[in-house]
C-alpha atoms as a PDB file:
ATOM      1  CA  UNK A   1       2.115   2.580 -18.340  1.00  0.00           C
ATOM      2  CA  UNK A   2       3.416  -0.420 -16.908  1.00  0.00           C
ATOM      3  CA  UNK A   3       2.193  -0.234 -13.061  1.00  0.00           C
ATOM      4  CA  UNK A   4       3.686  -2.657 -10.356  1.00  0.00           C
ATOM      5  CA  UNK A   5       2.744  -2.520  -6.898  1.00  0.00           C
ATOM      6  CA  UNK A   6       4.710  -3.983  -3.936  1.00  0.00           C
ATOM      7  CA  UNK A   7       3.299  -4.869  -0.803  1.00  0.00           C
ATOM      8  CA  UNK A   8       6.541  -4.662   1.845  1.00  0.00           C
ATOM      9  CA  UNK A   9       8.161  -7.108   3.895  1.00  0.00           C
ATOM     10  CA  UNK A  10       6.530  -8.677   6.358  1.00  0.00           C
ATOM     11  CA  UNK A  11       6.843  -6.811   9.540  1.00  0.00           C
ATOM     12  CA  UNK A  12       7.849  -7.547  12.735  1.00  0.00           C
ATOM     13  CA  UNK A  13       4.556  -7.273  15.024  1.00  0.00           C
ATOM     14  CA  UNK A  14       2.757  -9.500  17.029  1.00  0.00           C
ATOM     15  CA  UNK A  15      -0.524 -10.890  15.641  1.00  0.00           C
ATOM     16  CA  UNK A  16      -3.455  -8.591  16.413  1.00  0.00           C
ATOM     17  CA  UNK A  17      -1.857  -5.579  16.962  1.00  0.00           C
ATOM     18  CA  UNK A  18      -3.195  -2.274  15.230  1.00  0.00           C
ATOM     19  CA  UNK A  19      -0.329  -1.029  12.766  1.00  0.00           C
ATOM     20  CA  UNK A  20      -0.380   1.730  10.045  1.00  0.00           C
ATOM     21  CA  UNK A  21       1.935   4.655  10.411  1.00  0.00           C
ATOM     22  CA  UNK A  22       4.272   2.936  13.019  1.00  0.00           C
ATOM     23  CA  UNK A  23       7.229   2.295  12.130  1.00  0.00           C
ATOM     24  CA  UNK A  24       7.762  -1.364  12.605  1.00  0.00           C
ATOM     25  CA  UNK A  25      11.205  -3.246  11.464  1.00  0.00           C
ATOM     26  CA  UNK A  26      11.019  -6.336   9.373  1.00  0.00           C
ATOM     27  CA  UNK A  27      10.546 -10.318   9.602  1.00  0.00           C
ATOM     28  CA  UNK A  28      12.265 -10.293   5.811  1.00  0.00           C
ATOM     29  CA  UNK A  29      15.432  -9.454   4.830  1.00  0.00           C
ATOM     30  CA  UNK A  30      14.886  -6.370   1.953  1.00  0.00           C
ATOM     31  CA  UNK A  31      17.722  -7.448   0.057  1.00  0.00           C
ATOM     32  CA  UNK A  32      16.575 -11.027  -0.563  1.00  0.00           C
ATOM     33  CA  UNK A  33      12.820  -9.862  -1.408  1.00  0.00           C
ATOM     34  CA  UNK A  34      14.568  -7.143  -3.651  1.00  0.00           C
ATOM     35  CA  UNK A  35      16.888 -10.081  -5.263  1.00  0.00           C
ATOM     36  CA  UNK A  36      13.605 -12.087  -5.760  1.00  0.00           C
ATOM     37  CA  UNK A  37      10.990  -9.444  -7.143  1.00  0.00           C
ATOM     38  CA  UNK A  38      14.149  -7.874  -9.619  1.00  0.00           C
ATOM     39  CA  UNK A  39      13.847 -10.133 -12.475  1.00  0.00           C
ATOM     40  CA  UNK A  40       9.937  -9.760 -13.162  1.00  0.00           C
ATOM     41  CA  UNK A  41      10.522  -5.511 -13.222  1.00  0.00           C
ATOM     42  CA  UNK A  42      11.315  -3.290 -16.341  1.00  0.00           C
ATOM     43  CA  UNK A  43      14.775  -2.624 -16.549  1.00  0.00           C
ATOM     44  CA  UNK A  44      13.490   0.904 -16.751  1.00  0.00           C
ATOM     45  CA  UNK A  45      11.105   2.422 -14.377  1.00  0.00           C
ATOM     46  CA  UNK A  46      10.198   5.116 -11.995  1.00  0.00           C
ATOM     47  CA  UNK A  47      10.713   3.954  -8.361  1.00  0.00           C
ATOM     48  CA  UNK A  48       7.952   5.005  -5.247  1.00  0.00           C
ATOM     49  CA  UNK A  49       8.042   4.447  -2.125  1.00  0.00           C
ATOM     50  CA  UNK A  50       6.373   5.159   1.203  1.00  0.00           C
ATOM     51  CA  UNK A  51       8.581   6.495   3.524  1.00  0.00           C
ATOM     52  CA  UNK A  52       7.796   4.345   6.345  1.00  0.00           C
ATOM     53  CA  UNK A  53      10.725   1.624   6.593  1.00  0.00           C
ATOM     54  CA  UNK A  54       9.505  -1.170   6.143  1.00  0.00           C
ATOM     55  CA  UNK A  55       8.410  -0.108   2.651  1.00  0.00           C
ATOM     56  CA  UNK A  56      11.252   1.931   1.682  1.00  0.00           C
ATOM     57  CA  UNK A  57      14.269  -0.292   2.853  1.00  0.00           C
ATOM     58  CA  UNK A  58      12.805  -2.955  -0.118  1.00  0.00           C
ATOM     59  CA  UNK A  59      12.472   0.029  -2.713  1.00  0.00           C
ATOM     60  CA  UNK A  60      16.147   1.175  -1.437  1.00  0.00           C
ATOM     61  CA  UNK A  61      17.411  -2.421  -2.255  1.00  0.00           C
ATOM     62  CA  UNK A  62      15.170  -2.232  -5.466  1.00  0.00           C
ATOM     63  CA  UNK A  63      17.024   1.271  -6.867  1.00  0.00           C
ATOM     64  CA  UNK A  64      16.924   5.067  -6.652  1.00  0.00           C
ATOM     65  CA  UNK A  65      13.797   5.595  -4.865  1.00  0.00           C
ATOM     66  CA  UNK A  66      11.693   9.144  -4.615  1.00  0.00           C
ATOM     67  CA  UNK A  67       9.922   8.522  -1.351  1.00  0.00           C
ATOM     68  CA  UNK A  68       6.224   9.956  -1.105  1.00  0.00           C
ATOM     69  CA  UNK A  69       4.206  10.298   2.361  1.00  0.00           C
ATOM     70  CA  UNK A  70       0.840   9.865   0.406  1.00  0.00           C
ATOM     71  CA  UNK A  71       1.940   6.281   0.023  1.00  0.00           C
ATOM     72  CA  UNK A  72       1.739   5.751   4.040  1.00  0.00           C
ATOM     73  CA  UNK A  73      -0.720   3.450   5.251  1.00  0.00           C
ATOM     74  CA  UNK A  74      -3.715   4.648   7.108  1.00  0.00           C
ATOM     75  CA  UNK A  75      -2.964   6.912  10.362  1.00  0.00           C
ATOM     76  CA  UNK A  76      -4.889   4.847  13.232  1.00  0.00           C
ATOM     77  CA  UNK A  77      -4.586   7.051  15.941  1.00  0.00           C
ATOM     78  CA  UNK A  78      -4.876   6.415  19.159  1.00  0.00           C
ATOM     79  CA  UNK A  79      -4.857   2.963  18.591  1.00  0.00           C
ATOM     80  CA  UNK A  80      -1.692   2.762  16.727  1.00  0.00           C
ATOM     81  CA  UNK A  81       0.428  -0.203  18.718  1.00  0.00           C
ATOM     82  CA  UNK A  82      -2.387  -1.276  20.397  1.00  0.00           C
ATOM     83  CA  UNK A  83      -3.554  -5.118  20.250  1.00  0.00           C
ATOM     84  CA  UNK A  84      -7.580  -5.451  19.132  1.00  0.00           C
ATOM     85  CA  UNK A  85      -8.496  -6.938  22.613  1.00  0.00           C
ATOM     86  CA  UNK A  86      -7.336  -3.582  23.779  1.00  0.00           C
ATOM     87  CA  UNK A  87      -9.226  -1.423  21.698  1.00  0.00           C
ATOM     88  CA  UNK A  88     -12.188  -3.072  22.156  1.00  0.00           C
ATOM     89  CA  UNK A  89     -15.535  -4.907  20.675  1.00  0.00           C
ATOM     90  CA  UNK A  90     -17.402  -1.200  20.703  1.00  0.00           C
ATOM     91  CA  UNK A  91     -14.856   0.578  18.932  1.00  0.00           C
ATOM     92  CA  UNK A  92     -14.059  -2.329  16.218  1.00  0.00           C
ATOM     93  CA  UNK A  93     -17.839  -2.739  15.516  1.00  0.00           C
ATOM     94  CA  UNK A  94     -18.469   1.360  14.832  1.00  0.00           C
ATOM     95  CA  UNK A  95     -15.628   0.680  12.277  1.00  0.00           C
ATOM     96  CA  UNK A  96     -17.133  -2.497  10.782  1.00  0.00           C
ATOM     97  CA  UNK A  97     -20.497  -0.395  10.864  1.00  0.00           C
ATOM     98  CA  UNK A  98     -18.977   2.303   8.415  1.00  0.00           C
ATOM     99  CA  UNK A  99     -15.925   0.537   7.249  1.00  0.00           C
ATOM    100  CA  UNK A 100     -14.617   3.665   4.674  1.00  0.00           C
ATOM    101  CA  UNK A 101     -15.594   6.330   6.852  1.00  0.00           C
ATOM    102  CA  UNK A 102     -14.795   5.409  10.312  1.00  0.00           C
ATOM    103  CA  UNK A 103     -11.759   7.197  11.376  1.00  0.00           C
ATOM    104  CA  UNK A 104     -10.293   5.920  15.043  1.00  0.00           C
ATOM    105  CA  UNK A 105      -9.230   8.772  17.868  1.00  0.00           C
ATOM    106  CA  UNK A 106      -6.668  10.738  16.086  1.00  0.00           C
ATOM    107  CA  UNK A 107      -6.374   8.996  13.027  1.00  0.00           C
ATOM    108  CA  UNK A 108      -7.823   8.898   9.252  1.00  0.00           C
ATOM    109  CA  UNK A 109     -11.130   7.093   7.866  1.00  0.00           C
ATOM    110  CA  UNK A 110      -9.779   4.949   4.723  1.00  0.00           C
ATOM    111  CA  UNK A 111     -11.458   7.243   2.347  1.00  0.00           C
ATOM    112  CA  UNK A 112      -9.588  10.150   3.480  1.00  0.00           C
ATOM    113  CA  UNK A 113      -6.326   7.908   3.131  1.00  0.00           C
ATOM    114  CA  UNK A 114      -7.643   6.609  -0.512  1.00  0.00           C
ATOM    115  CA  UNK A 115      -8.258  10.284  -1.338  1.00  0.00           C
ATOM    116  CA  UNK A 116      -4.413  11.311  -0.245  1.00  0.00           C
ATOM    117  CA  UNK A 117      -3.411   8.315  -2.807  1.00  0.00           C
ATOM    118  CA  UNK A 118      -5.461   9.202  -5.398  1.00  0.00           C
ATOM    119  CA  UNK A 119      -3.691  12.753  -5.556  1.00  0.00           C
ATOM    120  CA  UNK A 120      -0.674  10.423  -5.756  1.00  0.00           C
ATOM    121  CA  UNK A 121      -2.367   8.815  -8.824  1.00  0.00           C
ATOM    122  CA  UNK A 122      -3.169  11.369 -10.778  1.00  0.00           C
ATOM    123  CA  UNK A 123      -0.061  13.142 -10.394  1.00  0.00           C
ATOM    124  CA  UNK A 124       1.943   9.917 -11.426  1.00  0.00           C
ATOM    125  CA  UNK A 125      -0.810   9.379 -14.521  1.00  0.00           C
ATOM    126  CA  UNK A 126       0.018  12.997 -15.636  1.00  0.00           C
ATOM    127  CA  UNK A 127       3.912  12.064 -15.898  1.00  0.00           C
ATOM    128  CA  UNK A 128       2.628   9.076 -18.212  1.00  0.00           C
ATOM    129  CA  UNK A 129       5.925   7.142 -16.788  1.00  0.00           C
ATOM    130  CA  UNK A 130       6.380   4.262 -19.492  1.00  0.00           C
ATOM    131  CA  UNK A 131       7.088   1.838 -16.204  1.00  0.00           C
ATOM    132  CA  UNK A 132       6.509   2.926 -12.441  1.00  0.00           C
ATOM    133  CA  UNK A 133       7.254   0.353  -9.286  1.00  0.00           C
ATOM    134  CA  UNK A 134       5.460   1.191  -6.159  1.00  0.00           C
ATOM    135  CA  UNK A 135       6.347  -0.015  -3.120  1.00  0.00           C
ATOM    136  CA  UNK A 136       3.999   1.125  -0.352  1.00  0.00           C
ATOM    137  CA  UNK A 137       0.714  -0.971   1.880  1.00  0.00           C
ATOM    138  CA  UNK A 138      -2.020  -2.800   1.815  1.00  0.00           C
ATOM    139  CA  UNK A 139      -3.945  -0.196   2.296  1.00  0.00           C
ATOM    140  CA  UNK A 140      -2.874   2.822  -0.468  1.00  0.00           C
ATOM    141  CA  UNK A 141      -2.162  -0.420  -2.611  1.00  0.00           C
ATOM    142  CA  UNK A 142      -6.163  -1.135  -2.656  1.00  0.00           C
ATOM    143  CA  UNK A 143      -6.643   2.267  -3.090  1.00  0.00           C
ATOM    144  CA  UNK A 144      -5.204   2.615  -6.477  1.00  0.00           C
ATOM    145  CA  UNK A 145      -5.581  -0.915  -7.370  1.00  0.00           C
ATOM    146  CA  UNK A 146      -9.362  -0.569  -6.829  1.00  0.00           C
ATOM    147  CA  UNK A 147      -9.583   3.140  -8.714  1.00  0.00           C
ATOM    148  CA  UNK A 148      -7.491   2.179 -11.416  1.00  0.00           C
ATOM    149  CA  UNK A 149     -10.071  -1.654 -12.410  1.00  0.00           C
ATOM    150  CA  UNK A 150     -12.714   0.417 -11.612  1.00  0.00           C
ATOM    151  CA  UNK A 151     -13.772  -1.221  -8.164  1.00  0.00           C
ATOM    152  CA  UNK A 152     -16.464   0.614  -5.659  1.00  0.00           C
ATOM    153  CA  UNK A 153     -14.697   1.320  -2.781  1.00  0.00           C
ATOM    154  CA  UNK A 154     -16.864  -1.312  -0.202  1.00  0.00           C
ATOM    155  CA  UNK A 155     -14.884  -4.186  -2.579  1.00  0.00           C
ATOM    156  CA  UNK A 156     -11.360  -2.621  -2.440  1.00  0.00           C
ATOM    157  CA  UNK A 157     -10.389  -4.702   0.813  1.00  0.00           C
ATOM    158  CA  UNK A 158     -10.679  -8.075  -1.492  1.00  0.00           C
ATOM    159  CA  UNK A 159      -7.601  -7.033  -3.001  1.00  0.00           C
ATOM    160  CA  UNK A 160      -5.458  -8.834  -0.518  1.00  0.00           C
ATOM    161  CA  UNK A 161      -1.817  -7.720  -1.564  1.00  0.00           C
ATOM    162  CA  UNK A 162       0.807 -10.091   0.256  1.00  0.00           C
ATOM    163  CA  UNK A 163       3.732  -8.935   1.960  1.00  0.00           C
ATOM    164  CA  UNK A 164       6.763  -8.820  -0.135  1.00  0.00           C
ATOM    165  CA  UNK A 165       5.047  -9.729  -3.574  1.00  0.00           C
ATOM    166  CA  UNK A 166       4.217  -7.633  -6.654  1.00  0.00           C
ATOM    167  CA  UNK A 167       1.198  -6.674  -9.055  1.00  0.00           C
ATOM    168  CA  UNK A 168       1.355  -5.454 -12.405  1.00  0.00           C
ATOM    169  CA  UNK A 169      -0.854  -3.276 -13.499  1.00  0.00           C
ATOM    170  CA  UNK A 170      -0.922  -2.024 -17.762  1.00  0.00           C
ATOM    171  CA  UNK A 171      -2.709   1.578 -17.158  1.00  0.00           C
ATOM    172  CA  UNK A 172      -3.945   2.827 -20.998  1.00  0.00           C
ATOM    173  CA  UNK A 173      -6.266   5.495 -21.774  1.00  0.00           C
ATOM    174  CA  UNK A 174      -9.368   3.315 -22.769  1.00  0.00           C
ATOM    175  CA  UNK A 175      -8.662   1.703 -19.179  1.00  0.00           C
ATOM    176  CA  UNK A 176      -6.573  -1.252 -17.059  1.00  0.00           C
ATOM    177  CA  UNK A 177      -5.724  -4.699 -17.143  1.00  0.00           C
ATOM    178  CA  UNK A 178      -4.937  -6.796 -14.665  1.00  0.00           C
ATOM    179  CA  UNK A 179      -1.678  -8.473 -15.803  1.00  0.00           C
ATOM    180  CA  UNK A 180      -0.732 -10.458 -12.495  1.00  0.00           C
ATOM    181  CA  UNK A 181      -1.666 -10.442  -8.747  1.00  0.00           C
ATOM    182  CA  UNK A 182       0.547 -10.768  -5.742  1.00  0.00           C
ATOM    183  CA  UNK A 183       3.696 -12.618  -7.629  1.00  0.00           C
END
């Protein structure tokens, strides 16, 4: 299977502010990343998105899209909308202290998240798509990236996908390459 993962749009939040699941609008136009990222997909593929809006307005301009909560990004909680400063030195280092298992107030640690995207995974593996075109976060984007080229999960977060570019991945059976990053 030919695998490509988008990263969406930039978004339109102020720097160091605490985003996953909110809902943020866009710095980007969808149309214009969508008219730049067309020409390097299949003409035929399966098209995912997250449902949050800033990923699926691109995979709207990109096709017919079947939208997929397990592609959200990470739930933070209580601090959801809130700037760093806010949160606080204690609370960012216990989450620097067990980066994959720290979940904040209310929210998800990112290897519950990974495990919600890897139930994704495995259901899309089982369809053996010959193309698919993901369009999702940073954060489920590592998640599969990092399963699929057979990453531990403490080196996942060096897969820095860029807003509004795209990855292809060629899934086989013996295993994956790595055809391009962040396009």
């Amino acid at each position: 299977m030919e695998l490509y993962l988008i990263r969406h749009p930039r978004p339109a939040v102020a720097p160091g502010t605490c985003y996953g699941q909110t809902d943020l609008g866009l710095v980007e136009c969808p149309d214009a990343v969508a008219a730049r990222l067309r020409p390097m997909l299949p003409e035929r593929h399966v098209l995912y998105s997250s449902p949050l809006s800033r990923a699926r307005l691109l995979a709207e301009a990109l096709g017919e899209v079947r939208s997929d909560p397990r592609l959200m990004e990470i739930h933070f909680g209580e601090w959801e909308g809130r700037s760093y400063e806010d949160i606080g030195q204690v609370a960012l280092d216990a989450w620097v202290a067990a980066p994959l298992d720290f979940a904040p107030p209310g929210g998800e640690s990112p290897r519950r998240m990974a495990e919600r995207v890897h139930a994704f995974l495995a259901e899309l593996q089982a369809e053996r798509p010959e193309a698919a075109v993901i369009v999702a976060h940073g954060g489920p984007l590592r998640a599969i990236a990092g399963r699929l080229l057979g990453l531990p999960p403490e080196h996942w977060l060096g897969l820095d996908f860029a807003c509004g570019e795209a990855t292809r991945l060629d899934v086989h059976d013996w295993g994956t390459v790595l055809r391009w990053f962040n396009r």
